[in-house]
PDB file of N, CA and C in Angstrom:
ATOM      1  N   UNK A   1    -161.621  30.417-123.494  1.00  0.00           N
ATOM      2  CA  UNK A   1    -161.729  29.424-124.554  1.00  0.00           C
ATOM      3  C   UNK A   1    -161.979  28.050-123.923  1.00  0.00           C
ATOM      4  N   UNK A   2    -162.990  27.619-124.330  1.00  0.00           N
ATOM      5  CA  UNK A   2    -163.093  25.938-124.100  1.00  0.00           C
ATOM      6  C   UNK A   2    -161.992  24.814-124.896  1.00  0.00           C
ATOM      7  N   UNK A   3    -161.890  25.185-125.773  1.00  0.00           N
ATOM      8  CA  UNK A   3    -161.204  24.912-126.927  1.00  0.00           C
ATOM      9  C   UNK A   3    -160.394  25.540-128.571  1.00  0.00           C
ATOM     10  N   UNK A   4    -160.022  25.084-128.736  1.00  0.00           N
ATOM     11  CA  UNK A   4    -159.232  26.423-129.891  1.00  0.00           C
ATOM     12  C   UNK A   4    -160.568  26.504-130.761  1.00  0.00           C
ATOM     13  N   UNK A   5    -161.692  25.575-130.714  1.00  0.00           N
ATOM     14  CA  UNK A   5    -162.477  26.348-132.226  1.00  0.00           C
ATOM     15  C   UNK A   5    -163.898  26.829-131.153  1.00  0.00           C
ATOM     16  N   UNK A   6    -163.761  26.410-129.757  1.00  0.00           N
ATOM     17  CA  UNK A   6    -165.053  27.086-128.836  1.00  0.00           C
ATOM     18  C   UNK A   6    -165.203  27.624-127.746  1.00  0.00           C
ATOM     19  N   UNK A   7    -165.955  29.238-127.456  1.00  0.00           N
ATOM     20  CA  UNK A   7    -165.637  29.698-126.738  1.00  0.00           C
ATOM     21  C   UNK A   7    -167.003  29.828-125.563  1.00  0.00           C
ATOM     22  N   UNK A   8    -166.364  30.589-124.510  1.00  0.00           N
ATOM     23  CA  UNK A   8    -168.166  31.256-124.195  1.00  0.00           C
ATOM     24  C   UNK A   8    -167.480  33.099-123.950  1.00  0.00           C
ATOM     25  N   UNK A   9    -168.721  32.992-124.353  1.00  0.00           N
ATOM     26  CA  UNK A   9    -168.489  34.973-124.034  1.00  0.00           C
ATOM     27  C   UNK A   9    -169.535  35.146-123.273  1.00  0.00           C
ATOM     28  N   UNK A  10    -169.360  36.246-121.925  1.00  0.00           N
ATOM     29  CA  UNK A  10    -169.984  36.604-121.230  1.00  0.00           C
ATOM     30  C   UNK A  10    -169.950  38.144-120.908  1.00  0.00           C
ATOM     31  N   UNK A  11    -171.051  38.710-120.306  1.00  0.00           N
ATOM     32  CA  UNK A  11    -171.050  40.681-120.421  1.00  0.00           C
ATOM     33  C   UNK A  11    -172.293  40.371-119.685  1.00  0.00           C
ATOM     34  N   UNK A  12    -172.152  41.742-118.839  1.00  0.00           N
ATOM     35  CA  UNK A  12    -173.326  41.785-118.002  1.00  0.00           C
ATOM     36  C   UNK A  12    -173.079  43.376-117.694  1.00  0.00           C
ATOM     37  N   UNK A  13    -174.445  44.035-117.157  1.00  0.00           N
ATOM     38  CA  UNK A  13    -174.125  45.262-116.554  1.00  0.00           C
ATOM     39  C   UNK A  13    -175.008  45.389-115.107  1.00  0.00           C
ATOM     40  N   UNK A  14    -173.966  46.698-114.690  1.00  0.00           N
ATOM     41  CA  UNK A  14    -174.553  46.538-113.141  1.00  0.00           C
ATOM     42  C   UNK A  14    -175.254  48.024-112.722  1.00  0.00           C
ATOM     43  N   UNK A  15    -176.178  48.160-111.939  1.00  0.00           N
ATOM     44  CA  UNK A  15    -176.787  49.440-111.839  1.00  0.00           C
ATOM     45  C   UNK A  15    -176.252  49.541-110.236  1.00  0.00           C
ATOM     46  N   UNK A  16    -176.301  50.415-109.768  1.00  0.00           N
ATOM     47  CA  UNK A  16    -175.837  50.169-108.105  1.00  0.00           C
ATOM     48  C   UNK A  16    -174.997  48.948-107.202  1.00  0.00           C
ATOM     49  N   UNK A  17    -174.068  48.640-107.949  1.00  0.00           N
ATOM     50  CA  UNK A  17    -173.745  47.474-107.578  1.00  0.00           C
ATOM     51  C   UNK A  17    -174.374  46.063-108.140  1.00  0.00           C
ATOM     52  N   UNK A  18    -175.557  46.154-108.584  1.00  0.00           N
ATOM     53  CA  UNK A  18    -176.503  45.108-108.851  1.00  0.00           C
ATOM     54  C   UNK A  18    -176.614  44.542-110.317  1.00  0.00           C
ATOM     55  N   UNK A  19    -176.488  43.220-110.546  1.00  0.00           N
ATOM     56  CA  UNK A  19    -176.666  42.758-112.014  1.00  0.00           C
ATOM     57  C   UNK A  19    -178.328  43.122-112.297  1.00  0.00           C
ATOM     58  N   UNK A  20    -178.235  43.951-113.387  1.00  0.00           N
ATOM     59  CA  UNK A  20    -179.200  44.201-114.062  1.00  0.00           C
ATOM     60  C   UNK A  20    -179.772  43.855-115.475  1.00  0.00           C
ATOM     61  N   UNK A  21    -178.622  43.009-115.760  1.00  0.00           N
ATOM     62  CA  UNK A  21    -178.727  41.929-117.304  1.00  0.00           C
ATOM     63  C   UNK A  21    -177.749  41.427-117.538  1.00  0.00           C
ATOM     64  N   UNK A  22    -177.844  40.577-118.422  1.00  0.00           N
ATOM     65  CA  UNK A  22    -176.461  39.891-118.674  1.00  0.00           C
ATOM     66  C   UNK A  22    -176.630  38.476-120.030  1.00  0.00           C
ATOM     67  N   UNK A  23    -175.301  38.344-120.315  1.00  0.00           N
ATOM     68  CA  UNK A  23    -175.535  37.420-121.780  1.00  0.00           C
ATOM     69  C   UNK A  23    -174.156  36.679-121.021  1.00  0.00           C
ATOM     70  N   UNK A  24    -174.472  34.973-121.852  1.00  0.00           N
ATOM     71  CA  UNK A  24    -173.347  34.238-121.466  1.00  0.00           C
ATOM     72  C   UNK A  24    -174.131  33.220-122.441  1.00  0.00           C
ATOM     73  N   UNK A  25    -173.100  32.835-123.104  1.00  0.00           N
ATOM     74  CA  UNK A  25    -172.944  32.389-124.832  1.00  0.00           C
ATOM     75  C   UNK A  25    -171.665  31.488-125.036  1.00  0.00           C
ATOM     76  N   UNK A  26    -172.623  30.327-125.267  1.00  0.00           N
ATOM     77  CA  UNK A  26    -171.200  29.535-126.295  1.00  0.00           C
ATOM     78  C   UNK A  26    -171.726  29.531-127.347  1.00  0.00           C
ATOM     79  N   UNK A  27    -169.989  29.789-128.194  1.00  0.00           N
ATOM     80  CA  UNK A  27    -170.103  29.594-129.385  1.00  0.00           C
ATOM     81  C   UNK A  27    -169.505  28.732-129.761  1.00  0.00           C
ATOM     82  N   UNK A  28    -168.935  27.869-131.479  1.00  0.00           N
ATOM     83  CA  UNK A  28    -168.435  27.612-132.569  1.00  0.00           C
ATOM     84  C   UNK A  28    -167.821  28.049-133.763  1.00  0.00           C
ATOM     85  N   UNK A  29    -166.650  27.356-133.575  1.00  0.00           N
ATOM     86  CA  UNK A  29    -166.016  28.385-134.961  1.00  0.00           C
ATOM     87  C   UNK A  29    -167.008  27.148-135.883  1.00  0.00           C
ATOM     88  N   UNK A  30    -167.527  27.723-137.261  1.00  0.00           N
ATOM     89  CA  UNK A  30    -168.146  26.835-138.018  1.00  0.00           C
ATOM     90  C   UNK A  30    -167.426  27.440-138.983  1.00  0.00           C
ATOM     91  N   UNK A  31    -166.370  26.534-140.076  1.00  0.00           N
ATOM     92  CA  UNK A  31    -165.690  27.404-141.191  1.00  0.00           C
ATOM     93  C   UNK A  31    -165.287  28.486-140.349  1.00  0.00           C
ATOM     94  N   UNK A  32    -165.479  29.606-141.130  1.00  0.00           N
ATOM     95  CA  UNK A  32    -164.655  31.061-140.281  1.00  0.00           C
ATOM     96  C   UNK A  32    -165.612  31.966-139.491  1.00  0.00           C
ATOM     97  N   UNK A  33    -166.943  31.533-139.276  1.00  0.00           N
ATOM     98  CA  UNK A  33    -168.012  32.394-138.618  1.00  0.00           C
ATOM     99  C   UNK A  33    -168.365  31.097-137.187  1.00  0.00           C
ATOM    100  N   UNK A  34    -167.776  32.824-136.232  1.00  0.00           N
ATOM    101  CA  UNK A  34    -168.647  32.195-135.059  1.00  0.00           C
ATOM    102  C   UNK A  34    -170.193  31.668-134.846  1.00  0.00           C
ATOM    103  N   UNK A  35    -170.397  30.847-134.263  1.00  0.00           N
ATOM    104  CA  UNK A  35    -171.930  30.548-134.056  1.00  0.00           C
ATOM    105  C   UNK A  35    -172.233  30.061-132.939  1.00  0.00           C
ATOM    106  N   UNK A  36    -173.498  30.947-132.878  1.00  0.00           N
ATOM    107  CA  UNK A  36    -173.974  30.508-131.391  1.00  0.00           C
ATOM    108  C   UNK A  36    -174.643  29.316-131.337  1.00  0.00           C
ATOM    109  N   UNK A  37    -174.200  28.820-129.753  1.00  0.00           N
ATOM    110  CA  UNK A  37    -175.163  27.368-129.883  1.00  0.00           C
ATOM    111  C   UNK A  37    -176.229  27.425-128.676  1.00  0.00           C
ATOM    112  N   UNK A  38    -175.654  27.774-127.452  1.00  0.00           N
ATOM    113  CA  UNK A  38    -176.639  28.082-126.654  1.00  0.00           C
ATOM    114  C   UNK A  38    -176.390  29.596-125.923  1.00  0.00           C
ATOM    115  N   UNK A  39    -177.340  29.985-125.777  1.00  0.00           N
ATOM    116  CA  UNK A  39    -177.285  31.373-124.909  1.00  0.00           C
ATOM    117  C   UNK A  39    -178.088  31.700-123.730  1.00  0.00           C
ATOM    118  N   UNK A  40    -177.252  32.195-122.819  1.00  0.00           N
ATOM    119  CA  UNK A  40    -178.185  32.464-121.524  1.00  0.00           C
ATOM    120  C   UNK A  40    -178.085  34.141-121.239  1.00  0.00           C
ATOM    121  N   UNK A  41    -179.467  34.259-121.190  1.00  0.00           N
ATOM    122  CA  UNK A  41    -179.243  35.996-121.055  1.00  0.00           C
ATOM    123  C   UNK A  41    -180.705  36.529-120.104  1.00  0.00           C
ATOM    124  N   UNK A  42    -181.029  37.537-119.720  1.00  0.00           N
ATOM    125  CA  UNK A  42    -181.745  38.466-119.040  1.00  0.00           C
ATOM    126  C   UNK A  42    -183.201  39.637-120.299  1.00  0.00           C
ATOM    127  N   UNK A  43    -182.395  38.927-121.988  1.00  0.00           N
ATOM    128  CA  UNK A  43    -183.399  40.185-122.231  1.00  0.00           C
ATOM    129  C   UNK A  43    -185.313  39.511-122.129  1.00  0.00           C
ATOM    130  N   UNK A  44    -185.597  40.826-122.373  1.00  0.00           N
ATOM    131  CA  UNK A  44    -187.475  40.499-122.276  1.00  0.00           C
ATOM    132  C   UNK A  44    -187.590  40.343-120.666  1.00  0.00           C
ATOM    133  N   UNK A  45    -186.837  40.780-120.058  1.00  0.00           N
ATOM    134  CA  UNK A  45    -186.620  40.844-118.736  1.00  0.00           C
ATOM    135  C   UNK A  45    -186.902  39.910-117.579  1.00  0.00           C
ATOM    136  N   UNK A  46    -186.553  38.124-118.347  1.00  0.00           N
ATOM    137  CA  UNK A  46    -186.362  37.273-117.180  1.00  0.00           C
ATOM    138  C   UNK A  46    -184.911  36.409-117.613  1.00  0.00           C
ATOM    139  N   UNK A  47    -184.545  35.921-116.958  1.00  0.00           N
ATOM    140  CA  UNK A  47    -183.330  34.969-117.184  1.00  0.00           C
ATOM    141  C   UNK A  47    -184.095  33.443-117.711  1.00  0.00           C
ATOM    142  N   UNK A  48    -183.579  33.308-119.419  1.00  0.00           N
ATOM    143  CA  UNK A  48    -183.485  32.512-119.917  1.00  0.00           C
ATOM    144  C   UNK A  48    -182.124  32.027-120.488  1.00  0.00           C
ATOM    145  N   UNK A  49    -182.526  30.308-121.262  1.00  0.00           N
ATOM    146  CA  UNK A  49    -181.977  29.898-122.128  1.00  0.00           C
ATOM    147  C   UNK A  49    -182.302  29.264-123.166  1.00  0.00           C
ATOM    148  N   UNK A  50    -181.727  30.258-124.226  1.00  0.00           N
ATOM    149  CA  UNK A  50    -181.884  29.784-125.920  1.00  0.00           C
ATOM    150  C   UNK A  50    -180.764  28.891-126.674  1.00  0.00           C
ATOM    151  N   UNK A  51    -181.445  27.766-127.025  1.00  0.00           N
ATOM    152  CA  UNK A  51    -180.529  26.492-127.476  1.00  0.00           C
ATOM    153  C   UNK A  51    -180.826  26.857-128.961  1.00  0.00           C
ATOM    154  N   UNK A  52    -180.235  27.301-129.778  1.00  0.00           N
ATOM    155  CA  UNK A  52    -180.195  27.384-130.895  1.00  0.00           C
ATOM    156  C   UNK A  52    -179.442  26.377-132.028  1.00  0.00           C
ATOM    157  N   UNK A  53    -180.827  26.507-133.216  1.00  0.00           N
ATOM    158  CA  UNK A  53    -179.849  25.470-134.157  1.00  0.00           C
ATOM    159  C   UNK A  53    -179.522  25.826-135.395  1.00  0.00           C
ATOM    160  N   UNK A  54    -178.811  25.550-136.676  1.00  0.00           N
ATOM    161  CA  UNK A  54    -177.834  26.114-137.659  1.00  0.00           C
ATOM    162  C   UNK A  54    -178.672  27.270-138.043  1.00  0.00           C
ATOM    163  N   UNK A  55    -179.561  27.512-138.206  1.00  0.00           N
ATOM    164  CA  UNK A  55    -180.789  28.439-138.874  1.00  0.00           C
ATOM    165  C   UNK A  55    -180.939  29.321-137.842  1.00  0.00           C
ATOM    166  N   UNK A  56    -180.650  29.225-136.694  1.00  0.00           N
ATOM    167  CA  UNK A  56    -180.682  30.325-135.901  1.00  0.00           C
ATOM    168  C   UNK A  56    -182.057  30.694-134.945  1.00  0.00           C
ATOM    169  N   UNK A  57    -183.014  29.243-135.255  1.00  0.00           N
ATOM    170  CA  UNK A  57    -184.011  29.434-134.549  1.00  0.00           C
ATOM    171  C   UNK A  57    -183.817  29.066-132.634  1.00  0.00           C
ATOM    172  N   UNK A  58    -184.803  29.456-131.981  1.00  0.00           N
ATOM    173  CA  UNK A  58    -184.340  29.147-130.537  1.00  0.00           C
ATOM    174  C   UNK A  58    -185.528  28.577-129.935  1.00  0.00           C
ATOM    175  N   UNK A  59    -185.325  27.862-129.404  1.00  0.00           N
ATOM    176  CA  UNK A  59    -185.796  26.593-128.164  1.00  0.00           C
ATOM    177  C   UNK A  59    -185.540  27.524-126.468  1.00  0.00           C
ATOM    178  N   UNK A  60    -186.291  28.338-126.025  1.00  0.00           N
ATOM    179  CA  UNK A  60    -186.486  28.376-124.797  1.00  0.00           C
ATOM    180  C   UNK A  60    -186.939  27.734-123.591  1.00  0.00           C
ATOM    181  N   UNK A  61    -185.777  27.973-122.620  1.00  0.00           N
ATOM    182  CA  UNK A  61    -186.410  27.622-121.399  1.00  0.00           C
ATOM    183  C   UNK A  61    -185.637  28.397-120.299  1.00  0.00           C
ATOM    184  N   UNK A  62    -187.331  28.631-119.361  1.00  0.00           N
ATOM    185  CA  UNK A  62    -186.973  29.696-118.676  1.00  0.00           C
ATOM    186  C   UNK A  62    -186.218  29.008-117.077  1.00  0.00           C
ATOM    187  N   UNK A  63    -185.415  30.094-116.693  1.00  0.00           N
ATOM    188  CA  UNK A  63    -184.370  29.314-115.851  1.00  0.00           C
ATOM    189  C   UNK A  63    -184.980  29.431-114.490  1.00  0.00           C
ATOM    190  N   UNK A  64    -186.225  30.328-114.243  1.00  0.00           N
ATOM    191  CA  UNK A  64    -186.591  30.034-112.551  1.00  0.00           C
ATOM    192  C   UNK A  64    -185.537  30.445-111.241  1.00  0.00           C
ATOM    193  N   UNK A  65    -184.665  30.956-111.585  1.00  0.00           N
ATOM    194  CA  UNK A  65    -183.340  31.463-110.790  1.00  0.00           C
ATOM    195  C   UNK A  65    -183.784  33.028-109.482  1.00  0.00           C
ATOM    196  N   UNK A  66    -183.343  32.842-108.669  1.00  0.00           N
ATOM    197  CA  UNK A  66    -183.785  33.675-107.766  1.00  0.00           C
ATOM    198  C   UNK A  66    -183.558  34.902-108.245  1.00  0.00           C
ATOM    199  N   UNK A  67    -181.678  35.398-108.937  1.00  0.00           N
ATOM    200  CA  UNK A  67    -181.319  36.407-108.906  1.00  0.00           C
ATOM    201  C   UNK A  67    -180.533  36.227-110.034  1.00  0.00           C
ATOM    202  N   UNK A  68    -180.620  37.359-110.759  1.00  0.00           N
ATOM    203  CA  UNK A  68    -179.470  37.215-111.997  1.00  0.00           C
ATOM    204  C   UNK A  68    -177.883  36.669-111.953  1.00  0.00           C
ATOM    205  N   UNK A  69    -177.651  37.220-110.765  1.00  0.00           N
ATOM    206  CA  UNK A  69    -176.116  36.453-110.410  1.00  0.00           C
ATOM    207  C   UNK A  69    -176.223  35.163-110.023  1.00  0.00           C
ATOM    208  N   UNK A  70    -177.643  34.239-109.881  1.00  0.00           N
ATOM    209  CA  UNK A  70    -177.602  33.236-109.560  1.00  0.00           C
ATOM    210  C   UNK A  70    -177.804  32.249-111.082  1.00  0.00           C
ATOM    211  N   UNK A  71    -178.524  32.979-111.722  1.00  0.00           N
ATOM    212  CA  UNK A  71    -178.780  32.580-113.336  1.00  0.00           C
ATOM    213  C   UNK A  71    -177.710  32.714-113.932  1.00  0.00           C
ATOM    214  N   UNK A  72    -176.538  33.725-113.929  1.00  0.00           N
ATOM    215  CA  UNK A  72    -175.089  33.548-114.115  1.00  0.00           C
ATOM    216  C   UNK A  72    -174.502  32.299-113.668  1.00  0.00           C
ATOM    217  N   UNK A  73    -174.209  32.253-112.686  1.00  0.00           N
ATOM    218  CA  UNK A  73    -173.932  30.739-112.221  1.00  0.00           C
ATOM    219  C   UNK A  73    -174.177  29.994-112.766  1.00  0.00           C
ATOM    220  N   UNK A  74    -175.758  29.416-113.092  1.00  0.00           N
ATOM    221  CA  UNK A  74    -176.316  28.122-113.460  1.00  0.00           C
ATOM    222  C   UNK A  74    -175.480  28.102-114.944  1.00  0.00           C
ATOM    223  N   UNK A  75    -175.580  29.355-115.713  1.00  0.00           N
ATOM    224  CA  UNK A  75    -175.354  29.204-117.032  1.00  0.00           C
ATOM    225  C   UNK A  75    -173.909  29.104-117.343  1.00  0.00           C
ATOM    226  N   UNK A  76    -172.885  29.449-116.701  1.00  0.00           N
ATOM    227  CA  UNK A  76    -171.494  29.210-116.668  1.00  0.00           C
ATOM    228  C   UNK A  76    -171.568  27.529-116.192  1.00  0.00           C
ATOM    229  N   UNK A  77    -171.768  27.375-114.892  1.00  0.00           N
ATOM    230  CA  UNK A  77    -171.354  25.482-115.334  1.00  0.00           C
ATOM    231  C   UNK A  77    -172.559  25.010-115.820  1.00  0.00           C
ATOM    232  N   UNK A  78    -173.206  25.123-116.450  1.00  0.00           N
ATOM    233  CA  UNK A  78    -173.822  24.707-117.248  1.00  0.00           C
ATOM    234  C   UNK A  78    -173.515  23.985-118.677  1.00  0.00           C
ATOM    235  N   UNK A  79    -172.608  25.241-118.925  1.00  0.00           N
ATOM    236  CA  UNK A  79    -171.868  25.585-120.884  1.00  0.00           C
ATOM    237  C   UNK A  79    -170.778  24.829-120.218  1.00  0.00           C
ATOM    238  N   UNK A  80    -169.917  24.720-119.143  1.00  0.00           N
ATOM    239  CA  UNK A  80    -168.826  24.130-118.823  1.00  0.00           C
ATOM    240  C   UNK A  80    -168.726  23.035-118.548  1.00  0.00           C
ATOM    241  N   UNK A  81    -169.951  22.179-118.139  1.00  0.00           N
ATOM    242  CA  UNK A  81    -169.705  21.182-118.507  1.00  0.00           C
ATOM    243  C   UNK A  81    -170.479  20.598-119.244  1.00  0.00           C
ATOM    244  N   UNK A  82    -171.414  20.827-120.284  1.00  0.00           N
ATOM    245  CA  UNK A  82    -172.270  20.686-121.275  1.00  0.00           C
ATOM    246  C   UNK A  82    -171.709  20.824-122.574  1.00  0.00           C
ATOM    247  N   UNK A  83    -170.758  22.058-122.921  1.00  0.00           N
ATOM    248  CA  UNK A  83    -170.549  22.433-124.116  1.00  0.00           C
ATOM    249  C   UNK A  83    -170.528  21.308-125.450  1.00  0.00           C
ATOM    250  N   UNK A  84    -169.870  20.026-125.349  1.00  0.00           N
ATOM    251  CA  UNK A  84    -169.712  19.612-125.889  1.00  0.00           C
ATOM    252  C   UNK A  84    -170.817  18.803-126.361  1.00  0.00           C
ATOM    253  N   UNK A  85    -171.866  18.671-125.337  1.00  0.00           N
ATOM    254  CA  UNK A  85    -173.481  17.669-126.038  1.00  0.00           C
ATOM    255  C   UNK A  85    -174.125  19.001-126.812  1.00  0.00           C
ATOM    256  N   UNK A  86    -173.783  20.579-126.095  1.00  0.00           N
ATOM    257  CA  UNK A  86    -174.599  21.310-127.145  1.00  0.00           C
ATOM    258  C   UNK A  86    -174.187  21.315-128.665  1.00  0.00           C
ATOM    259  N   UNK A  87    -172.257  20.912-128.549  1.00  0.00           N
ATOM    260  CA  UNK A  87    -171.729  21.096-130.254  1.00  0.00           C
ATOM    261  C   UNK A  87    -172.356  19.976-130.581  1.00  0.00           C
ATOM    262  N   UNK A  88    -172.238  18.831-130.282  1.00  0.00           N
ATOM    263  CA  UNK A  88    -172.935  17.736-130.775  1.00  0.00           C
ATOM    264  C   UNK A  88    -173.969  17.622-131.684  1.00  0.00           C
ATOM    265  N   UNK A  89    -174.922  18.331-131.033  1.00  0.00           N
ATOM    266  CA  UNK A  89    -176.254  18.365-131.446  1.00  0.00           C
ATOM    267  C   UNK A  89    -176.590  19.353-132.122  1.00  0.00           C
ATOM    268  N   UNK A  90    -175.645  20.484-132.187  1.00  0.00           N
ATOM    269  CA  UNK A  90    -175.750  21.624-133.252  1.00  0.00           C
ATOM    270  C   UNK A  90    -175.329  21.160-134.389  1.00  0.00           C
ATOM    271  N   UNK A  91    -174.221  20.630-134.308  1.00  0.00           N
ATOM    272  CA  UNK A  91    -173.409  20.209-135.838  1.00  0.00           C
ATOM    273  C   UNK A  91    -174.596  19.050-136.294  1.00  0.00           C
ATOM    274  N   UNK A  92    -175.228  18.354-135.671  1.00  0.00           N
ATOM    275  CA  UNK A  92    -175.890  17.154-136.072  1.00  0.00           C
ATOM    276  C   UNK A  92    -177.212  17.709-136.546  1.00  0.00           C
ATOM    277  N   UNK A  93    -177.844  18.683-136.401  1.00  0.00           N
ATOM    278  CA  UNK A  93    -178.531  19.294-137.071  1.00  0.00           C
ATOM    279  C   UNK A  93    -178.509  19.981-138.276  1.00  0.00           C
ATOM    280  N   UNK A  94    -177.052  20.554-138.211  1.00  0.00           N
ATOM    281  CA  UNK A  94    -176.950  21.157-139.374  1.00  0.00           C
ATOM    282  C   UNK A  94    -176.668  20.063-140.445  1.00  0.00           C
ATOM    283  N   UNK A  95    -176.244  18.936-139.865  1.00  0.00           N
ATOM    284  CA  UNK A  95    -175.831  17.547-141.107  1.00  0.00           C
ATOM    285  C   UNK A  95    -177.532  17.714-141.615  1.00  0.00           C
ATOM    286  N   UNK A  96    -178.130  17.569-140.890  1.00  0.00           N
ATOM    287  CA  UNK A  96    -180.073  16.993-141.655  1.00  0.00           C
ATOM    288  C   UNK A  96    -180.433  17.821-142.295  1.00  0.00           C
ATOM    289  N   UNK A  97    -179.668  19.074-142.440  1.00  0.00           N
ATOM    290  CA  UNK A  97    -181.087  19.645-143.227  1.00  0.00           C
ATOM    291  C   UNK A  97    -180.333  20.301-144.732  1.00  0.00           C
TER     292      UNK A  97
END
């Protein structure tokens, strides 16, 4: 938990020892439904990140990372010390529309 209303969740799987995908996600409690705000994951088979806003659309960018455990990394302190400009700007979106 980052905070009592935000978390990140992370899951990955390994084939031979080796990360072979993986998701790492903060969310928002909004009212009583979690919501995602940004996500870093492996599918379509490169390591990105999707900044998503109230509607659920996503803003990619691809992370350029040598190795999935290294794209893990980036995306853990990333959300750790970011989390709070991503709530920012999620909630401030959802005010506009």
């Amino acid at each position: 938990m980052l905070s009592p209303v935000d978390r990140r969740r992370y899951s990955h799987a390994k084939e031979n020892g080796e990360i072979v995908s993986f998701t790492v996600q903060y969310e928002t409690l909004v009212g009583d439904e979690w919501r995602a705000v940004v996500r870093y994951d492996s599918a379509h088979g490169v390591a990105h990140k999707d900044v998503l806003d109230t509607k659920g659309r996503e803003e990619k960018h691809l992370l350029g990372a040598g190795s999935l455990k290294e794209a893990i990394a980036i995306a853990d302190a990333d959300i750790q010390q970011n989390w709070e400009r991503y709530k920012a700007r999620f909630l401030k979106q959802g005010r506009r529309r």
